[in-house]
Protein backbone atom coordinates (compact mmCIF):
# COMPACT_ATOMS: atom_id res chain seq x y z
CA UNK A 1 30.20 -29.01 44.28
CA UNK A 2 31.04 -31.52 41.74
CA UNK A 3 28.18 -34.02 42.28
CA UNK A 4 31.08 -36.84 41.79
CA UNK A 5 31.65 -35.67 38.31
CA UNK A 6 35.54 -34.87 36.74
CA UNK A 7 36.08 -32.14 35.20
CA UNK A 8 35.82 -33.38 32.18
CA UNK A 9 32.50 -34.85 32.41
CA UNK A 10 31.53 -31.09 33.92
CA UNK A 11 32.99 -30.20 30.28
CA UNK A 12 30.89 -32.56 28.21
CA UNK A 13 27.78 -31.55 30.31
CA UNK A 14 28.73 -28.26 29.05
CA UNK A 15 29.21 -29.03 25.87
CA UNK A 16 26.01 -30.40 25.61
CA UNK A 17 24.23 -27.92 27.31
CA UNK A 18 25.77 -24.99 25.05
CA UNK A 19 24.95 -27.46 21.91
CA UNK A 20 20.90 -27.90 23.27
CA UNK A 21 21.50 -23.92 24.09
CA UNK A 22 22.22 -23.60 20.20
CA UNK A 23 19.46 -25.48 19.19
CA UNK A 24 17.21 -23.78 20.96
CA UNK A 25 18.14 -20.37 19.73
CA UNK A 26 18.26 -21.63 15.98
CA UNK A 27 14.75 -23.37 15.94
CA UNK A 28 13.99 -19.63 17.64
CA UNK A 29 15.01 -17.77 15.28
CA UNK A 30 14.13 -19.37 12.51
CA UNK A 31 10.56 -19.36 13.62
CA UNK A 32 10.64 -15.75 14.11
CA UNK A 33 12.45 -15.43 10.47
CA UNK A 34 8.94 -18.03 9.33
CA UNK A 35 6.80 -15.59 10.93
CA UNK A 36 8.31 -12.66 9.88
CA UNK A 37 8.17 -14.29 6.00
CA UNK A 38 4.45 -14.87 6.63
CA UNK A 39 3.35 -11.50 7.45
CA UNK A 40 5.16 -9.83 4.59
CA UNK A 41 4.07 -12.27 2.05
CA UNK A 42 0.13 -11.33 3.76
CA UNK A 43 0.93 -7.19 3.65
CA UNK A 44 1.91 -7.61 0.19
CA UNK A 45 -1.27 -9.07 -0.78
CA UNK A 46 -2.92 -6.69 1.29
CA UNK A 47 -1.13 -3.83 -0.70
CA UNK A 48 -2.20 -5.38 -3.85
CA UNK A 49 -5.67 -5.71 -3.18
CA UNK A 50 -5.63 -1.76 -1.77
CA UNK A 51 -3.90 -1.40 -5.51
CA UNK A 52 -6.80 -2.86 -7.29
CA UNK A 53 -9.59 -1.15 -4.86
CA UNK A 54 -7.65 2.45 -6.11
CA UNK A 55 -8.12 0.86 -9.71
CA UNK A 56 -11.95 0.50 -9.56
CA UNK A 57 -12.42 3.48 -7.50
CA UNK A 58 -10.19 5.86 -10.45
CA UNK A 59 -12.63 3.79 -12.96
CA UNK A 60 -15.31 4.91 -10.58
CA UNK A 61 -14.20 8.87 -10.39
CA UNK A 62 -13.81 8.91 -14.29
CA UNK A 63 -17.33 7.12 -14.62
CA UNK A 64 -19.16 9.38 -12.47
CA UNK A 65 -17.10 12.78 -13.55
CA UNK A 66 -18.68 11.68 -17.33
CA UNK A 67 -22.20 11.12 -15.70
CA UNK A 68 -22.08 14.71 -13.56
CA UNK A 69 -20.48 16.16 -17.39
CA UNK A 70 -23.54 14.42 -19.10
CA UNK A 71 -26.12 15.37 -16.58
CA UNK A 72 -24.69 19.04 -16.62
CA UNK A 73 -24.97 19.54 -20.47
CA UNK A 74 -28.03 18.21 -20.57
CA UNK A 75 -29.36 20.96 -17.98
CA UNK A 76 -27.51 23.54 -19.92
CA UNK A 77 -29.49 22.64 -22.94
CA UNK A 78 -33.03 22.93 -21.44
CA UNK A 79 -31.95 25.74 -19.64
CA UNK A 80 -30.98 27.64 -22.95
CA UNK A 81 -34.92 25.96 -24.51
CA UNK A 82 -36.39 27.93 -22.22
CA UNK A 83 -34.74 30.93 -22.51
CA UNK A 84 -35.18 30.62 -25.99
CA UNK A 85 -39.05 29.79 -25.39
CA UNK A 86 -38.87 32.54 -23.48
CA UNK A 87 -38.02 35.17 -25.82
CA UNK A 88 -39.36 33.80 -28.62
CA UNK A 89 -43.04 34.22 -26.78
CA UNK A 90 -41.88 37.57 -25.91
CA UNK A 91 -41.34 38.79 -29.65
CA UNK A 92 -37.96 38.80 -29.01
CA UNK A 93 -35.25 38.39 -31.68
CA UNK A 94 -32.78 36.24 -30.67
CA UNK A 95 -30.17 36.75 -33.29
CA UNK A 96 -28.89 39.91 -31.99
CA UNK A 97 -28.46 42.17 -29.01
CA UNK A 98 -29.45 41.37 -25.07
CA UNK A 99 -30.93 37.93 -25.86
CA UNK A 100 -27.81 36.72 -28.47
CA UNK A 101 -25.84 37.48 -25.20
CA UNK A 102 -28.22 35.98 -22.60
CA UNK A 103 -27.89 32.63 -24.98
CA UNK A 104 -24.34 32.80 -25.44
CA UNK A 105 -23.78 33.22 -21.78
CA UNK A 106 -25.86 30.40 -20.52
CA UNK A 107 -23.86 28.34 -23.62
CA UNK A 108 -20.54 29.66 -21.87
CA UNK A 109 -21.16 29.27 -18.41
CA UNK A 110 -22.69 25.82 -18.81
CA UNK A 111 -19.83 24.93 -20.62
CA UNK A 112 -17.44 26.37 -18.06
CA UNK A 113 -19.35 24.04 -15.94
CA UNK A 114 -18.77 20.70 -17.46
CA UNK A 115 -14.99 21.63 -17.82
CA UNK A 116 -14.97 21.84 -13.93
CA UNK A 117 -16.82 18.34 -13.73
CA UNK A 118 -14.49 16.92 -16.28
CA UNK A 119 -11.09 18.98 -14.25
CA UNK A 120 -12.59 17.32 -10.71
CA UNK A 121 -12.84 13.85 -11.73
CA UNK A 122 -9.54 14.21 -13.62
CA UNK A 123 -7.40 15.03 -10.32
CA UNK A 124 -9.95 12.49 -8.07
CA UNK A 125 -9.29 10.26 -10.80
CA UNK A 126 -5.08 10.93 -10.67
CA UNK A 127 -5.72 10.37 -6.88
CA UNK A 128 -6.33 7.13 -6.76
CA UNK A 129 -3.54 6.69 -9.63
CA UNK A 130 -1.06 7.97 -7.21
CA UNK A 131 -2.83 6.02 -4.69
CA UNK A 132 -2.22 2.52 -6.74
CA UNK A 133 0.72 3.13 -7.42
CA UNK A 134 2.00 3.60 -4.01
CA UNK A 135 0.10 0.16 -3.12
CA UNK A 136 2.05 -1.74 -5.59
CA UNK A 137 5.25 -0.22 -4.10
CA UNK A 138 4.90 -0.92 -1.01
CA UNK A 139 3.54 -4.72 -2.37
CA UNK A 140 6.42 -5.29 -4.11
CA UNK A 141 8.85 -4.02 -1.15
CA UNK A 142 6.95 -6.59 1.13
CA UNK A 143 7.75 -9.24 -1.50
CA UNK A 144 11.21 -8.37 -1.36
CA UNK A 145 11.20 -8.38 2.33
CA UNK A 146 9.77 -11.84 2.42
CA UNK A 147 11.47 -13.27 -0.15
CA UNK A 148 14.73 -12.31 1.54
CA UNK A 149 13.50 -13.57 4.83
CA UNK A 150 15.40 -16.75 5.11
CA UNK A 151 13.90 -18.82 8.27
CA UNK A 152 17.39 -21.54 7.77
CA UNK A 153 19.91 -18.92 7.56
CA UNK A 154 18.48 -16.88 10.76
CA UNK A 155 18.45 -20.28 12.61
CA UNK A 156 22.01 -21.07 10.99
CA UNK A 157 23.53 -17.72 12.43
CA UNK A 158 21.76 -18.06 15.69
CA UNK A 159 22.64 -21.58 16.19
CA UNK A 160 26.06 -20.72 15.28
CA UNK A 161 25.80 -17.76 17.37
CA UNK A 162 25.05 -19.35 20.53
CA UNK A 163 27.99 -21.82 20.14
CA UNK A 164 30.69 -19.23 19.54
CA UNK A 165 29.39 -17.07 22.29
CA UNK A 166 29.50 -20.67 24.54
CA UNK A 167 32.91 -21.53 23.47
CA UNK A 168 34.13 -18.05 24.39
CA UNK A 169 32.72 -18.27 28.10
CA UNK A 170 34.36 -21.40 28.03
CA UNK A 171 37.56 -20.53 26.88
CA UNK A 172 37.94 -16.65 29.01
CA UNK A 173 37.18 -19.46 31.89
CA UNK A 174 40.26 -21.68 31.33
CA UNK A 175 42.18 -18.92 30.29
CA UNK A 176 41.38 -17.59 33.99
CA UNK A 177 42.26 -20.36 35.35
């Protein structure tokens, strides 16, 4: 069926066709290249915010391990008043012997105890270092991957695409012919 047409006014329709074809698949893909921009420009801020949270919250874990250290020494120190209290209402001399020992115990122990406070909120505290860190990574990447996402160039090579892969149909069919 040639619809009255010559051949090559069947080509030109072609042509045309393959060029709108083109078109089509460049405005495409550079929309998908826009879109694909977009959402790694918005991850990267997303990863930079998470960095910031992991800031305050290694501020937070540093804050509170000093608090718990605080609170800790100052329970050590009214526990060792009252042993001392203690003694002292028993008569007992606390310079030497069982009660030196009791007192430098408690001391010990207590102190023991704040190191473990202070070790805890150090490693939370690295945590959320490591944690930042690895958000700003992975913000920068997704700055790299949008600043490398080029919504012309995608629609250049489909566009460009589409026309070579047209203009080989069209020449394997006159070659066939």
């Amino acid at each position: 069926m040639s619809f009255g047409l010559s051949a090559a006014a069947w080509g030109a329709i072609a042509v045309g066709v393959s060029a709108i074809s083109a078109g089509v698949s460049a405005y495409g893909a550079s929309q998908q290249a826009d879109a694909q921009k977009r959402a790694a420009d918005y991850q990267a801020q997303v990863e930079a915010n998470n960095a910031k949270i992991a800031a305050w919250q290694r501020s937070d874990a540093i804050q509170r391990g000093e608090q718990e250290a605080q609170k800790s020494m100052r329970e050590r120190s009214q526990m060792i008043g009252k042993q001392r209290a203690a003694l002292a209402a028993s008569g007992v001399d606390m310079t030497q012997g069982s009660a030196l020992d009791l007192l430098a115990s408690t001391e010990f122990l207590g102190q023991e105890e704040v190191n473990t406070i202070q070790s805890n909120a150090a490693r939370e505290a690295w945590g959320y270092e490591i944690q930042g860190q690895n958000y700003n990574s992975a913000s920068s990447f997704e700055r790299w991957k949008a600043s490398n996402a080029s919504p012309v160039k995608a629609g250049a090579m489909a566009g460009a695409s589409s026309l070579l892969s047209s203009a080989s149909s069209y020449a394997m069919s006159k070659a066939a012919k």
